[in-house]
Protein backbone atom coordinates (compact mmCIF):
# COMPACT_ATOMS: atom_id res chain seq x y z
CA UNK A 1 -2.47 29.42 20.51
CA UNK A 2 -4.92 27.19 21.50
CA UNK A 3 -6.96 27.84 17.95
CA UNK A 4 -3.77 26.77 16.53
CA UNK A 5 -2.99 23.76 18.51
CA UNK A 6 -7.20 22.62 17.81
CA UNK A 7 -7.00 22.94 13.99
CA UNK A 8 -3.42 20.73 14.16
CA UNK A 9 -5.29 18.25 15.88
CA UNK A 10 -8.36 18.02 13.98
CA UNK A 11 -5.77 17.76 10.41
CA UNK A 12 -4.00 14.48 12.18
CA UNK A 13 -7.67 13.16 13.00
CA UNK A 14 -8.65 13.46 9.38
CA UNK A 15 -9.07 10.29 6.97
CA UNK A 16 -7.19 9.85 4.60
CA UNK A 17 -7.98 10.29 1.24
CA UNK A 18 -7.16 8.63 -1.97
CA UNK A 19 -4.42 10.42 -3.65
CA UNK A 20 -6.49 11.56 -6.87
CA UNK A 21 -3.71 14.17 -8.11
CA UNK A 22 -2.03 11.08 -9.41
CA UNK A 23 -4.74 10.33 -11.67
CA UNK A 24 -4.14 10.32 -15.60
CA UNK A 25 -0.68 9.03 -17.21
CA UNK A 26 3.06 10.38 -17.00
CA UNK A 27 5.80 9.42 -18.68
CA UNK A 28 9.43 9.97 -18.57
CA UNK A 29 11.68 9.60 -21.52
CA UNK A 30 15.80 9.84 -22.19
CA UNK A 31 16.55 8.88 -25.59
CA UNK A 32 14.98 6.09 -26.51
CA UNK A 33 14.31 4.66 -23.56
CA UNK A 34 10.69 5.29 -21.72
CA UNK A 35 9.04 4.99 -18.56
CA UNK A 36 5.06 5.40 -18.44
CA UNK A 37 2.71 5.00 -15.36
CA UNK A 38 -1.01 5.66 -15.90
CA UNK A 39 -3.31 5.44 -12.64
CA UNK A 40 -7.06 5.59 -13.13
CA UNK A 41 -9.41 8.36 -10.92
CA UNK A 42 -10.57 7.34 -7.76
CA UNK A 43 -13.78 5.15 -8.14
CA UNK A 44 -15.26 2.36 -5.21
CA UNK A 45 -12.39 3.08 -3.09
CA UNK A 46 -9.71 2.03 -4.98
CA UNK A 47 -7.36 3.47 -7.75
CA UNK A 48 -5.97 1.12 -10.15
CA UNK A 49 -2.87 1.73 -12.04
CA UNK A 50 0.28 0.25 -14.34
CA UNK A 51 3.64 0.92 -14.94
CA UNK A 52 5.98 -0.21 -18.11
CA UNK A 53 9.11 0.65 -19.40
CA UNK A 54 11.12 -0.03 -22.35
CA UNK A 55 13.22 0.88 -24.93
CA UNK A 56 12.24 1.92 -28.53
CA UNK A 57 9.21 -0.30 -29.33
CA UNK A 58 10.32 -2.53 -27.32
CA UNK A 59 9.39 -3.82 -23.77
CA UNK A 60 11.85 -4.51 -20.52
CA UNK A 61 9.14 -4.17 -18.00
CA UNK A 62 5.60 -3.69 -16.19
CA UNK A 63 3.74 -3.97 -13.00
CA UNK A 64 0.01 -3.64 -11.85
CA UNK A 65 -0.92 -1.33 -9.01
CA UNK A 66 -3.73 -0.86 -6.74
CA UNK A 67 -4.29 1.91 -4.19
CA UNK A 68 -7.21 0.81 -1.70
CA UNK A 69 -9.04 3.21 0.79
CA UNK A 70 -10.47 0.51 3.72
CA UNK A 71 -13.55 2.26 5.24
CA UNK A 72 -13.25 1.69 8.74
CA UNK A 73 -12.57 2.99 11.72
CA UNK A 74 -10.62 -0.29 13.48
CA UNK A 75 -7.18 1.45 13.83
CA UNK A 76 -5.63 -2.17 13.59
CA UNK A 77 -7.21 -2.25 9.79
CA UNK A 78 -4.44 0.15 7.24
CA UNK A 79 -6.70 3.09 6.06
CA UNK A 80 -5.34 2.89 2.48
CA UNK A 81 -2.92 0.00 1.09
CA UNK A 82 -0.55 0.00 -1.72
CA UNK A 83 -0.38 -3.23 -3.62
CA UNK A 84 2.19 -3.84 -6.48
CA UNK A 85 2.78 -6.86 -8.68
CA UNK A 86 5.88 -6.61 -11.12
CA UNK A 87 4.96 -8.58 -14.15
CA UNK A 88 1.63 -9.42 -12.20
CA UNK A 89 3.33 -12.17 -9.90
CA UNK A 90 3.89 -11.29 -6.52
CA UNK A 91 1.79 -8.84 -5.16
CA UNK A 92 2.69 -7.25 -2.45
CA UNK A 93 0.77 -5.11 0.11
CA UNK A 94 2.46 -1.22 1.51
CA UNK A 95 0.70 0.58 4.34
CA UNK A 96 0.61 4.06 4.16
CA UNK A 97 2.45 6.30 6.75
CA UNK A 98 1.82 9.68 7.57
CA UNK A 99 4.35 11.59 7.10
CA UNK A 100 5.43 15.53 7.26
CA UNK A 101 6.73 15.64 3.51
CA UNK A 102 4.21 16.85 0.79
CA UNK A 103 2.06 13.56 -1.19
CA UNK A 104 1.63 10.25 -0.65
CA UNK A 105 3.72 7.22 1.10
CA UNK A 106 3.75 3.44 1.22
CA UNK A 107 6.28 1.52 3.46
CA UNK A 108 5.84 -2.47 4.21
CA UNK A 109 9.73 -3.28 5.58
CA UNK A 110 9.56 -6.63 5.31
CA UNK A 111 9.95 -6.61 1.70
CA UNK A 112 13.46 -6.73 -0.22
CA UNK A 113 13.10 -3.38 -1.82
CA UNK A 114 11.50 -1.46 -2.15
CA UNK A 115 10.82 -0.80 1.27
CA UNK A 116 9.24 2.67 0.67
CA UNK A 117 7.28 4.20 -1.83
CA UNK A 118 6.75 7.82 -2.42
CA UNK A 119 4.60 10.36 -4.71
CA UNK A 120 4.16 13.53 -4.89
CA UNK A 121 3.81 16.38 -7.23
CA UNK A 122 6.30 19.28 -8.53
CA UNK A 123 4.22 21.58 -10.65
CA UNK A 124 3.21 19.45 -13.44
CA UNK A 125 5.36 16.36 -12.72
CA UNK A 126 4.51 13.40 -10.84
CA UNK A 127 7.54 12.27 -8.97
CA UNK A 128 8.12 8.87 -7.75
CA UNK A 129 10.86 7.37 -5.36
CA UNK A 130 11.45 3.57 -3.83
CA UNK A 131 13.85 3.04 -1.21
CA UNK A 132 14.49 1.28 1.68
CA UNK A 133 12.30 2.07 4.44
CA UNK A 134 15.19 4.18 5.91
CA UNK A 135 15.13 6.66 2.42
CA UNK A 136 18.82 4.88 1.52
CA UNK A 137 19.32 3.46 -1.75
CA UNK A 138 16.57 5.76 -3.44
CA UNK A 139 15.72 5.46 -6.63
CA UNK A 140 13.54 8.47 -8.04
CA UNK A 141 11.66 9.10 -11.73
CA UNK A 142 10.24 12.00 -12.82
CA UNK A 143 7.05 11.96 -15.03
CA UNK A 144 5.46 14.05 -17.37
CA UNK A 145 1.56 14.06 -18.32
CA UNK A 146 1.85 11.78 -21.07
CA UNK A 147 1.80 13.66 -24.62
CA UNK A 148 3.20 16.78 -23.49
């Protein structure tokens, strides 16, 4: 028992890590209308990604992303960040929360909405939710590796 109740510990104490099974790009489709978001590997601490959606050729949509890893040990400083900017105006900083579900989560409820956002993997797919920081009013896609 107490073997058990060590190795629990020493998980919680690890750092977190940059979430590099999102890497490459997904996208989700439904007639005509698409959804893409393509995040880059983990490099320097930081991932870098974009989202767009659309409908035939044409555009309705798109944000910039950043996922930053802060290499500290201050536990005042947020070990990794989420920053979006829809349409590149706005951006807006997420703090990650550990959480008991399987991936990756970003919550900052001070913001309209979302409040919370999720990743995590299903096989092949990349899902994605937003919500408010409670998990009401979700909104979820799910993604594809892009050309499959």
């Amino acid at each position: 028992m107490w073997l058990i109740a060590v190795a629990i510990a020493a998980a919680e104490m690890q750092a977190p890590a940059l979430p590099q099974w999102m890497a490459g790009c997904w996208e989700s489709r439904s007639g005509e209308t698409w959804t893409e978001e393509c995040w880059s590997k983990p490099r320097g601490g930081m991932m870098i990604g974009y989202g767009r959606s659309g409908t035939g050729g044409l555009l309705d949509s798109w944000e910039v992303m950043q996922i930053e890893l802060a290499e500290t040990d201050d536990p005042a400083i947020d070990p990794i960040t989420f920053y979006g900017a829809p349409g590149g105006l706005n951006r807006t900083a997420f703090s990650w929360v550990r959480e008991s579900e399987p991936g990756i989560t970003f919550v900052n409820a001070g913001h309209d909405y979302p409040q919370r956002i999720r990743y995590w993997r299903e096989g092949r797919d990349l899902i994605v939710e937003v919500s408010l920081s409670d998990g009401s009013k979700a909104r979820r896609w799910r993604y594809s590796p892009k050309g499959n």
